[in-house]
C-alpha atoms as a PDB file:
ATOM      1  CA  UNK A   1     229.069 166.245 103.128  1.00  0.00           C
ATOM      2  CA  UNK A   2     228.450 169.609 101.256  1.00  0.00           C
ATOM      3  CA  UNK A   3     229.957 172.898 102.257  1.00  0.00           C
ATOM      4  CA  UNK A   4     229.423 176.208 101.619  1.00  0.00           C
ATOM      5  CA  UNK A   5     232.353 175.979  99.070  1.00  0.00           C
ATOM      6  CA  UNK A   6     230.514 173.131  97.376  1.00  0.00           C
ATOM      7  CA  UNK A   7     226.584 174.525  97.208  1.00  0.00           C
ATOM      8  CA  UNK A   8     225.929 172.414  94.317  1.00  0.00           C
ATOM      9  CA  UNK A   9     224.712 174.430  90.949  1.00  0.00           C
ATOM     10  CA  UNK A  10     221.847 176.299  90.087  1.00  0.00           C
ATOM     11  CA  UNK A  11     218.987 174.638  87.764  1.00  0.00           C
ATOM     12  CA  UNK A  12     217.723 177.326  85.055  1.00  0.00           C
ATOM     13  CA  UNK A  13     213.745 176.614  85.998  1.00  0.00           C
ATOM     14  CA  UNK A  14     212.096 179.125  83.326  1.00  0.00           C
ATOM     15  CA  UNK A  15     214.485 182.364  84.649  1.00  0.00           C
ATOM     16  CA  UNK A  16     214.702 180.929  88.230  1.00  0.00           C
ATOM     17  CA  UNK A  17     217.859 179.136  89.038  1.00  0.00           C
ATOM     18  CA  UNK A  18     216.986 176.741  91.688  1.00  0.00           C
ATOM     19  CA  UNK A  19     219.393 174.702  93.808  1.00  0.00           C
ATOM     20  CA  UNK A  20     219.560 171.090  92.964  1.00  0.00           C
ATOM     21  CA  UNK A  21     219.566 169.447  97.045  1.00  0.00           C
ATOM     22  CA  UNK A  22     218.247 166.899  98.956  1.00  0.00           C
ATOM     23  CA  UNK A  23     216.615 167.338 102.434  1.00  0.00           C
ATOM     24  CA  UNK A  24     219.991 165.689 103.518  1.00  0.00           C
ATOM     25  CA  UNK A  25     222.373 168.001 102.052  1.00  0.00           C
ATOM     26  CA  UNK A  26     220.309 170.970 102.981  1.00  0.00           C
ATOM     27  CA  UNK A  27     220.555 169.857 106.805  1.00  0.00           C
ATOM     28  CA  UNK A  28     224.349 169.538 106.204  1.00  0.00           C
ATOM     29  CA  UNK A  29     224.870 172.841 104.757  1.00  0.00           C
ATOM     30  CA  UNK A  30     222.809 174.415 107.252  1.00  0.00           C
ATOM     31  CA  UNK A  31     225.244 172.879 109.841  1.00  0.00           C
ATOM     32  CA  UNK A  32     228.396 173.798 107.906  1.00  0.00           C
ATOM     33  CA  UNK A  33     226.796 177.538 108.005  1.00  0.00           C
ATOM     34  CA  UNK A  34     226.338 177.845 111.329  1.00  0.00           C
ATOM     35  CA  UNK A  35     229.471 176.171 112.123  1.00  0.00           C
ATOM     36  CA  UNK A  36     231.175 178.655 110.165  1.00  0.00           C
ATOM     37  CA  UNK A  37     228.938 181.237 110.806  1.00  0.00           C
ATOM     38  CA  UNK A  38     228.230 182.462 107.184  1.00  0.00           C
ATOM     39  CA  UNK A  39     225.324 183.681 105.720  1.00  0.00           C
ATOM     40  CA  UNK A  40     222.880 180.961 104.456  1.00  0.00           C
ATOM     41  CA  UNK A  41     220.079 182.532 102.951  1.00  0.00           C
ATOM     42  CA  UNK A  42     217.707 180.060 102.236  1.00  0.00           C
ATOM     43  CA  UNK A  43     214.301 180.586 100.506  1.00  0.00           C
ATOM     44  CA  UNK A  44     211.802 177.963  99.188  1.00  0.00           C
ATOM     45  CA  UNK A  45     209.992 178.251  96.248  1.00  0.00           C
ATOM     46  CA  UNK A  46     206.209 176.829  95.155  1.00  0.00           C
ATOM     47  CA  UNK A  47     204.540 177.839  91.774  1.00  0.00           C
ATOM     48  CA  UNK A  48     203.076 180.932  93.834  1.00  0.00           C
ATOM     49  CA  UNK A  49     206.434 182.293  94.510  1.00  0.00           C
ATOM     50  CA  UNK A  50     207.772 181.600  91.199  1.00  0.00           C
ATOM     51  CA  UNK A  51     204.436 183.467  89.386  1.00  0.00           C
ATOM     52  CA  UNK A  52     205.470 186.234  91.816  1.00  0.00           C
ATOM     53  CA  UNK A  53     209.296 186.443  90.987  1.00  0.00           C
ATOM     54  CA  UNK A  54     208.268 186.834  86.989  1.00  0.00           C
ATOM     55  CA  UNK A  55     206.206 189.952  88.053  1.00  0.00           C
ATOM     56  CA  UNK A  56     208.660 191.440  90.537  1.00  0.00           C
ATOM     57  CA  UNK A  57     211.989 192.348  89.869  1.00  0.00           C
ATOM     58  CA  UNK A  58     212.756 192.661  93.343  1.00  0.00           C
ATOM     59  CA  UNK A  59     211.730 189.065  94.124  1.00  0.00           C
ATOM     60  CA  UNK A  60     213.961 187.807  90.880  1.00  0.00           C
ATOM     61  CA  UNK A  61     217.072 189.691  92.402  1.00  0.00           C
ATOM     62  CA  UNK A  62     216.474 188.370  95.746  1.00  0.00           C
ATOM     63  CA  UNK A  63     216.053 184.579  94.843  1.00  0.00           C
ATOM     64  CA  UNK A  64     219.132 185.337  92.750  1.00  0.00           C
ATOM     65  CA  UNK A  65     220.964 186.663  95.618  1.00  0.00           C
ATOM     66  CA  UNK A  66     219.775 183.749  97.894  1.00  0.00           C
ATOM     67  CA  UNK A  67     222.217 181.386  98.884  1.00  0.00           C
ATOM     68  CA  UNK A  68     220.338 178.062  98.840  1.00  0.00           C
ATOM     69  CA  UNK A  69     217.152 178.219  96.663  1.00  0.00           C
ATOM     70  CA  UNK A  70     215.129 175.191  96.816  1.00  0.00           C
ATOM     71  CA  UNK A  71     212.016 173.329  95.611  1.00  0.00           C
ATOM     72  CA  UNK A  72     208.980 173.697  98.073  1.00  0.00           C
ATOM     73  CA  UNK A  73     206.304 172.604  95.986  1.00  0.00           C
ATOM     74  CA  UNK A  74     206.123 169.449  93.707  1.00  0.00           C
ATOM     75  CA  UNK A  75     204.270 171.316  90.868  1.00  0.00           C
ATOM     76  CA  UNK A  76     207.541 172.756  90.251  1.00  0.00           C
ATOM     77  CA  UNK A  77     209.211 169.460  90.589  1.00  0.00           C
ATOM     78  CA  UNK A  78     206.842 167.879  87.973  1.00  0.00           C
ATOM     79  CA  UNK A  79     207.106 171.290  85.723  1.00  0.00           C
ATOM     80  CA  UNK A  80     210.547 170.838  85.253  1.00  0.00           C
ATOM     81  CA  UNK A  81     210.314 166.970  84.881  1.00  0.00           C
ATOM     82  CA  UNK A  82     208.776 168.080  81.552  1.00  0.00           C
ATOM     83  CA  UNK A  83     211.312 169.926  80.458  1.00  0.00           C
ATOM     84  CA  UNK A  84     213.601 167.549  80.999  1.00  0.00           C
ATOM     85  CA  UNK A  85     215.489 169.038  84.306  1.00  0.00           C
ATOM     86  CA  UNK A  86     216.751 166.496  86.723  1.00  0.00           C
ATOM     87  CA  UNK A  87     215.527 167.867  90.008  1.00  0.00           C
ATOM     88  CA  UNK A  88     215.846 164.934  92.500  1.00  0.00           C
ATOM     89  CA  UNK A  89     213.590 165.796  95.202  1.00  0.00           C
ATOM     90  CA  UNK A  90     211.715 168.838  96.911  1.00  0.00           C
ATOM     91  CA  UNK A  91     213.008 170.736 100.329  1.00  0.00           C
ATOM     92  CA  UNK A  92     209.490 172.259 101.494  1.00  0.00           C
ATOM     93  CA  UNK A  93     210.669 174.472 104.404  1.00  0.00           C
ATOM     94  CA  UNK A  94     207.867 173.354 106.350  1.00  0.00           C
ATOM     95  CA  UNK A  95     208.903 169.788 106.492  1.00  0.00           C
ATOM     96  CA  UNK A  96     212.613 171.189 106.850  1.00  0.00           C
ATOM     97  CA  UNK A  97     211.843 172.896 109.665  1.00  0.00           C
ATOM     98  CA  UNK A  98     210.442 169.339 111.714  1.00  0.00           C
ATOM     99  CA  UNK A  99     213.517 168.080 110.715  1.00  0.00           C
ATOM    100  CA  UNK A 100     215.862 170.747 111.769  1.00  0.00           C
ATOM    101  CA  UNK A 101     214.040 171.291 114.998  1.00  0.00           C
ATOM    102  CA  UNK A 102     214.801 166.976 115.637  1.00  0.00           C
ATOM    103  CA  UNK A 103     218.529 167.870 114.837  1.00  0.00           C
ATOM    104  CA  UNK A 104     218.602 170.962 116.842  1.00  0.00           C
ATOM    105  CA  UNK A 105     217.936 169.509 120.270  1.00  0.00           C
ATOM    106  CA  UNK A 106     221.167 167.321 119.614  1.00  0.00           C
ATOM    107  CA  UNK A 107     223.203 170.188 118.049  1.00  0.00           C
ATOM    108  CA  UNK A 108     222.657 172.519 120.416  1.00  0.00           C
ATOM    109  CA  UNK A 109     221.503 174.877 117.732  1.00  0.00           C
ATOM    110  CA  UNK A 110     220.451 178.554 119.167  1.00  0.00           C
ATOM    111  CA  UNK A 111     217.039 179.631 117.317  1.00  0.00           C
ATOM    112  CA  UNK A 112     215.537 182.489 117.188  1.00  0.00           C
ATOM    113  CA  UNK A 113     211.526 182.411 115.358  1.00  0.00           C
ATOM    114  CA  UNK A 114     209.930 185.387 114.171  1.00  0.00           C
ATOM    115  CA  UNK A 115     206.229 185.189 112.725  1.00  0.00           C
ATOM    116  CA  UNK A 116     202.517 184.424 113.023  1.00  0.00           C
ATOM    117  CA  UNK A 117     200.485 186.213 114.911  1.00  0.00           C
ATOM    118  CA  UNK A 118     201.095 186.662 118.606  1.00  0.00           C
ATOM    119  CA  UNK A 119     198.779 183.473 120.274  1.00  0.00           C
ATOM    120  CA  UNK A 120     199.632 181.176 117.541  1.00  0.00           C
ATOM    121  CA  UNK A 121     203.205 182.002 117.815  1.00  0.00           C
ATOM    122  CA  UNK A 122     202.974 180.691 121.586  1.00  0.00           C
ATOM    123  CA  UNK A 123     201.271 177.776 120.861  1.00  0.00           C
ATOM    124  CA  UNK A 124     204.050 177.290 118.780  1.00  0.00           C
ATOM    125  CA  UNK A 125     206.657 177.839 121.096  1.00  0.00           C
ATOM    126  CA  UNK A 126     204.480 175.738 123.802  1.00  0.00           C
ATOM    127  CA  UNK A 127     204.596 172.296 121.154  1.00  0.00           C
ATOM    128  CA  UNK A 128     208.429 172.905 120.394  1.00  0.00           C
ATOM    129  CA  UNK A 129     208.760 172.709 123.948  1.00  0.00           C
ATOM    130  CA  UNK A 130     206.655 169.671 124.363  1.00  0.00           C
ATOM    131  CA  UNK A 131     207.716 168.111 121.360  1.00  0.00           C
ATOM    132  CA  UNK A 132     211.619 168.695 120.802  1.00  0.00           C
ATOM    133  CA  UNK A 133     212.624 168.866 124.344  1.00  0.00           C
ATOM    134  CA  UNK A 134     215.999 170.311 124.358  1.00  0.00           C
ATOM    135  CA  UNK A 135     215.538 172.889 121.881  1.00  0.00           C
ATOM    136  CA  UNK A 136     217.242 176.245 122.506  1.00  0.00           C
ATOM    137  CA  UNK A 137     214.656 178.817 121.825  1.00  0.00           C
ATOM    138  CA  UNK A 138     216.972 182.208 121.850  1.00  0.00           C
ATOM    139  CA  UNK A 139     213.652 184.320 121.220  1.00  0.00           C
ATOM    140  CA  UNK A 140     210.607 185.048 119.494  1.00  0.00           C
ATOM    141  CA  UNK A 141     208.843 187.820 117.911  1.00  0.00           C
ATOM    142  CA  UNK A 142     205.350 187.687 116.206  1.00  0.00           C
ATOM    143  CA  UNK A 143     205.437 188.915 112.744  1.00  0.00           C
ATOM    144  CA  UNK A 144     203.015 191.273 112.666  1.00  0.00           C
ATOM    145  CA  UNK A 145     204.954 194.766 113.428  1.00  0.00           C
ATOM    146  CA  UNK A 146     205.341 197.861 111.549  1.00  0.00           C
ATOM    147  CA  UNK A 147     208.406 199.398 109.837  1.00  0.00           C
ATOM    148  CA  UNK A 148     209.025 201.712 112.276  1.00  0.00           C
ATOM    149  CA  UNK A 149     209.157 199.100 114.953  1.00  0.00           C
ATOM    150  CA  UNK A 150     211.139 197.206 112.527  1.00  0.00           C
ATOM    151  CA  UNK A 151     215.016 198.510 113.704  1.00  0.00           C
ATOM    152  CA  UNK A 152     213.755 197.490 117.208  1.00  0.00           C
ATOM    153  CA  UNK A 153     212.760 193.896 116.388  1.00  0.00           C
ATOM    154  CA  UNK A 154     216.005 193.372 114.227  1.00  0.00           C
ATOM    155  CA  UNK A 155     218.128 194.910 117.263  1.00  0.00           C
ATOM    156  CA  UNK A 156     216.205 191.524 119.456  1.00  0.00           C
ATOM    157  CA  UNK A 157     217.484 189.525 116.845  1.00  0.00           C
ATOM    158  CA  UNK A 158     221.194 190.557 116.995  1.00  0.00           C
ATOM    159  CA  UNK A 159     221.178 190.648 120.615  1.00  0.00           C
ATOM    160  CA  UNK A 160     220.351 187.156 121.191  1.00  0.00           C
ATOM    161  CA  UNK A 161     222.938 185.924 119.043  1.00  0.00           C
ATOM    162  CA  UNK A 162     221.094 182.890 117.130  1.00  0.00           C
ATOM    163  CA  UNK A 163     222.681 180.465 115.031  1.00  0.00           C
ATOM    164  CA  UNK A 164     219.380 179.931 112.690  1.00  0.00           C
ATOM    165  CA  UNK A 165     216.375 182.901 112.259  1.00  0.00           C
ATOM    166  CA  UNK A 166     212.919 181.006 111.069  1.00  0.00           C
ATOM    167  CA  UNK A 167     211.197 183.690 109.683  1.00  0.00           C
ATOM    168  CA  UNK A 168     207.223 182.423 109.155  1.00  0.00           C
ATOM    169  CA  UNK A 169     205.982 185.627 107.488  1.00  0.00           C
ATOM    170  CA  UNK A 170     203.700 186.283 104.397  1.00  0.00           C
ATOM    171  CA  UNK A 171     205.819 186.602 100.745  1.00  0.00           C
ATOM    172  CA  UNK A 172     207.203 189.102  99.894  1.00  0.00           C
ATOM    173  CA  UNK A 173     207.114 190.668 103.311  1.00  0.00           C
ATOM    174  CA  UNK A 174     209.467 188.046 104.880  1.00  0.00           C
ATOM    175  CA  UNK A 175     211.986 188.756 101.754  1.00  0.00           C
ATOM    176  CA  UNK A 176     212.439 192.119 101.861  1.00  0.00           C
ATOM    177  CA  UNK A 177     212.927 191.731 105.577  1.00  0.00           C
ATOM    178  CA  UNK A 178     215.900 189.943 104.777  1.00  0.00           C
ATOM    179  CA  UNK A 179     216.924 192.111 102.498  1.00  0.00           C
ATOM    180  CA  UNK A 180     216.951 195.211 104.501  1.00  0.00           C
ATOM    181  CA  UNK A 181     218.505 193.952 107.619  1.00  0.00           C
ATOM    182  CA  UNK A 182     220.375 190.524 106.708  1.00  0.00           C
ATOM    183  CA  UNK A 183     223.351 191.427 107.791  1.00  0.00           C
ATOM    184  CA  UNK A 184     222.364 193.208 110.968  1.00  0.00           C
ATOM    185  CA  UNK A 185     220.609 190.037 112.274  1.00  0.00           C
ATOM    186  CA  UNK A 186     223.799 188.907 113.691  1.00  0.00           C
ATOM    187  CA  UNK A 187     222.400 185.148 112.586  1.00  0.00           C
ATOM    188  CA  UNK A 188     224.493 182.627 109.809  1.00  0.00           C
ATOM    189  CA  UNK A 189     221.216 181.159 109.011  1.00  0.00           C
ATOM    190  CA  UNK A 190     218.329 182.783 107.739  1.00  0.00           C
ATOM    191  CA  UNK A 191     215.630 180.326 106.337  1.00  0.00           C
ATOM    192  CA  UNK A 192     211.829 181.710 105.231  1.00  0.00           C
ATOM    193  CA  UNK A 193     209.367 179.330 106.135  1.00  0.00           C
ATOM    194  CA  UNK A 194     206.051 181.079 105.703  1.00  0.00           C
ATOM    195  CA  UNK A 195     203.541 179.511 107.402  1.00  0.00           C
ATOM    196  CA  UNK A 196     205.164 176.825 109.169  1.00  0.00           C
ATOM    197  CA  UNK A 197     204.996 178.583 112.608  1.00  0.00           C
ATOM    198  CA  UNK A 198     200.838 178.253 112.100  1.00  0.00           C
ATOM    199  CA  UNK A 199     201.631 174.383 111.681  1.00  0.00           C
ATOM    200  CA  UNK A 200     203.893 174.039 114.973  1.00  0.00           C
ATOM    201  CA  UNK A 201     200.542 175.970 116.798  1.00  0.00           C
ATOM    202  CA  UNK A 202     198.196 173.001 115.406  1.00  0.00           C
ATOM    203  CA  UNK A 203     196.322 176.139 113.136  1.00  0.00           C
ATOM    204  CA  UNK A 204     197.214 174.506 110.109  1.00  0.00           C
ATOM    205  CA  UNK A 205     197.857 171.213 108.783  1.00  0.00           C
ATOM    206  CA  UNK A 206     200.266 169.466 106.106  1.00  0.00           C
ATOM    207  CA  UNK A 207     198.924 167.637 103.877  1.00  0.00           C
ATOM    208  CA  UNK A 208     198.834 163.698 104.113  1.00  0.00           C
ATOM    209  CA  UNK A 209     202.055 162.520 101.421  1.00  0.00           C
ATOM    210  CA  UNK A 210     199.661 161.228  98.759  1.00  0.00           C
ATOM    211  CA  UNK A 211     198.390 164.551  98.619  1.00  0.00           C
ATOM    212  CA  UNK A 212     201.805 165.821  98.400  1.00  0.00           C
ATOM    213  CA  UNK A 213     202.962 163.245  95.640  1.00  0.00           C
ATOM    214  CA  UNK A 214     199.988 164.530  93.728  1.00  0.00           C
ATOM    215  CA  UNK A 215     201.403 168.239  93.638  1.00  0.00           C
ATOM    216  CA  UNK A 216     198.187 169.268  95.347  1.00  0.00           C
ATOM    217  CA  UNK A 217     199.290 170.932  98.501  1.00  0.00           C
ATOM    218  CA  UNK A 218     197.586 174.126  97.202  1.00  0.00           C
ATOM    219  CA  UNK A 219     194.480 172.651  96.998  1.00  0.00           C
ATOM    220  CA  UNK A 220     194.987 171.485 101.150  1.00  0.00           C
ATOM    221  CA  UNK A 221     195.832 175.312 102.176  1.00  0.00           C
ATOM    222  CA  UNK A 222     193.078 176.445 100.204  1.00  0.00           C
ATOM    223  CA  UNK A 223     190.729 173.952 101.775  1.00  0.00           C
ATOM    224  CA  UNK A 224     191.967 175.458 105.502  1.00  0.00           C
ATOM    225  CA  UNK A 225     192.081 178.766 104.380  1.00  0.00           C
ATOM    226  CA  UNK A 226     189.995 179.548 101.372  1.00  0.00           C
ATOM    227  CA  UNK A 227     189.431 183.487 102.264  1.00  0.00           C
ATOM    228  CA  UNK A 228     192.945 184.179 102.562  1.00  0.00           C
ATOM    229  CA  UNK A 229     193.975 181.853  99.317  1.00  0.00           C
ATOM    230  CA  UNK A 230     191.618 181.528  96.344  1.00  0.00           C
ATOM    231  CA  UNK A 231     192.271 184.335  94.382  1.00  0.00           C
ATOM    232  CA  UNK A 232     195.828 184.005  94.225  1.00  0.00           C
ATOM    233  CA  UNK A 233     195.987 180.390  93.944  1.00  0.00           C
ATOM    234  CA  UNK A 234     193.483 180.475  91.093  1.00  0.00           C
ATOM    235  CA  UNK A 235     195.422 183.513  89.325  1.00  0.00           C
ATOM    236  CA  UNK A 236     199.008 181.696  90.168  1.00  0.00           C
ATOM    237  CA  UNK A 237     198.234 178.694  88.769  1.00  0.00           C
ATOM    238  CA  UNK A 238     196.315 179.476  85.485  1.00  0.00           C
ATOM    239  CA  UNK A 239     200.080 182.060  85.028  1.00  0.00           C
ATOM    240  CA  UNK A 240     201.875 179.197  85.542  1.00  0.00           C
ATOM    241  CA  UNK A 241     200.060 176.395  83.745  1.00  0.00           C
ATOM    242  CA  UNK A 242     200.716 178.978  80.085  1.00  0.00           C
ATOM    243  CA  UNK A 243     204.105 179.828  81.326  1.00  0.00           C
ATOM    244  CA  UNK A 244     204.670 175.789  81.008  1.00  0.00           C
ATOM    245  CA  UNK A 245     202.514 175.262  78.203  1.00  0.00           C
ATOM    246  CA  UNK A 246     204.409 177.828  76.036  1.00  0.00           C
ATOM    247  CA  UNK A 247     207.892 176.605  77.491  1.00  0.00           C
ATOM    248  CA  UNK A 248     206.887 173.319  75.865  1.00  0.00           C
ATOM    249  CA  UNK A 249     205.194 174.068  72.505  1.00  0.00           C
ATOM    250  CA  UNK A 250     207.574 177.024  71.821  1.00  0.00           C
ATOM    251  CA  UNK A 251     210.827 176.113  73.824  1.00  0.00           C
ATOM    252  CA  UNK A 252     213.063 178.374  71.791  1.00  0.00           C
ATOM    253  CA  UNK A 253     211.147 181.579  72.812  1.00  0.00           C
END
């Protein structure tokens, strides 16, 4: 079983060092952390995020800082396939979360969720309840407060003494969030899960696994939320497809 003395080593992933785990050892360590109630920052990252840490210097530090940094996306898996990196699987925080929430009922864990907007955050909490009977829901917050009510929210937090904070907010809100206040939150585990709170509230949807396998789950949020998406994904992924490109015809530079 991993601890947090033996968080395996980061993978250099073109200037993002990325956390070599299984979904298995990340559910381990995220015990270990609460058992030990040390601070277990851990982010997820999918071609989007990484586009965004190469043109933010805050994001870089921050994933830098982080301390479990995994694979949520299976473009990135693939990407570094190519170069030759030996990821062996992807921890999507979405799919973490089902899985923690199935272990939490047993463990007893304390949660505390903060995100989504206010009546899909209840629908939420209403299918946790129906679905992972057992769960200890500390408290909840919606995600969609301003700065100064920020001190107040984090203050909720602390109070209720959770073991794990899911925090389903938008990059690179949910980040500096954690930043600012990670060790007021009175909470060993502190995992950004970004829209997995508008999955729990039957919103969205994850994608079936062949779609996953495929590295397409950008093209299934896009489908459910094409608005919101588009642009980004379509500026993201053209970034990232000459980032890779280059890394592979001119891999000394």
């Amino acid at each position: 079983m991993l601890t947090h003395d033996t968080v395996p080593a980061k993978i250099n992933f073109l200037g993002v060092n990325l956390h070599d785990v299984t979904m298995d050892e990340t559910l381990d360590l995220i015990d270990t952390f609460v058992e030990g109630r040390k601070l277990l920052r851990m982010f997820s990252v999918n071609v989007a995020c990484y586009v965004d840490s190469r043109e933010d210097s805050f994001m870089r530090s921050f994933y830098d800082h982080c301390e479990l940094l995994t694979i949520d996306g299976m473009g990135i898996y693939y990407a570094g396939k190519l170069l030759g990196l030996s990821f062996r699987e992807t921890v999507p925080t979405s799919y973490l979360t089902l899985e923690l929430l199935k272990i939490a009922a047993h463990k007893k864990y304390r949660i505390y969720i903060l995100g989504s907007k206010p009546a899909y955050l209840d629908r939420a909490l209403k299918y946790i309840e129906e679905q992972y009977p057992g769960v200890h829901i500390v408290g909840s917050s919606h995600g969609y407060f301003t700065i100064e009510e920020e001190p107040g929210i984090v203050e909720r937090i602390a109070s209720s003494n959770p073991d794990i904070l899911l925090i389903g907010i938008s990059t690179p809100i949910k980040e500096r969030f954690v930043s600012r206040n990670c060790k007021l939150l009175n909470t060993p585990v502190q995992i950004g899960v970004g829209g997995t709170i508008d999955v729990l509230a039957g919103v969205t949807h994850l994608p079936p696994k062949w779609v996953r396998r495929a590295g397409l789950e950008w093209v299934n949020r896009l489908r459910q939320e094409p608005q919101r998406f588009w642009k980004k994904y379509l500026r993201t992924n053209a970034i990232f497809g000459m980032i890779l490109l280059k890394s592979l015809l001119l891999p000394n530079r």
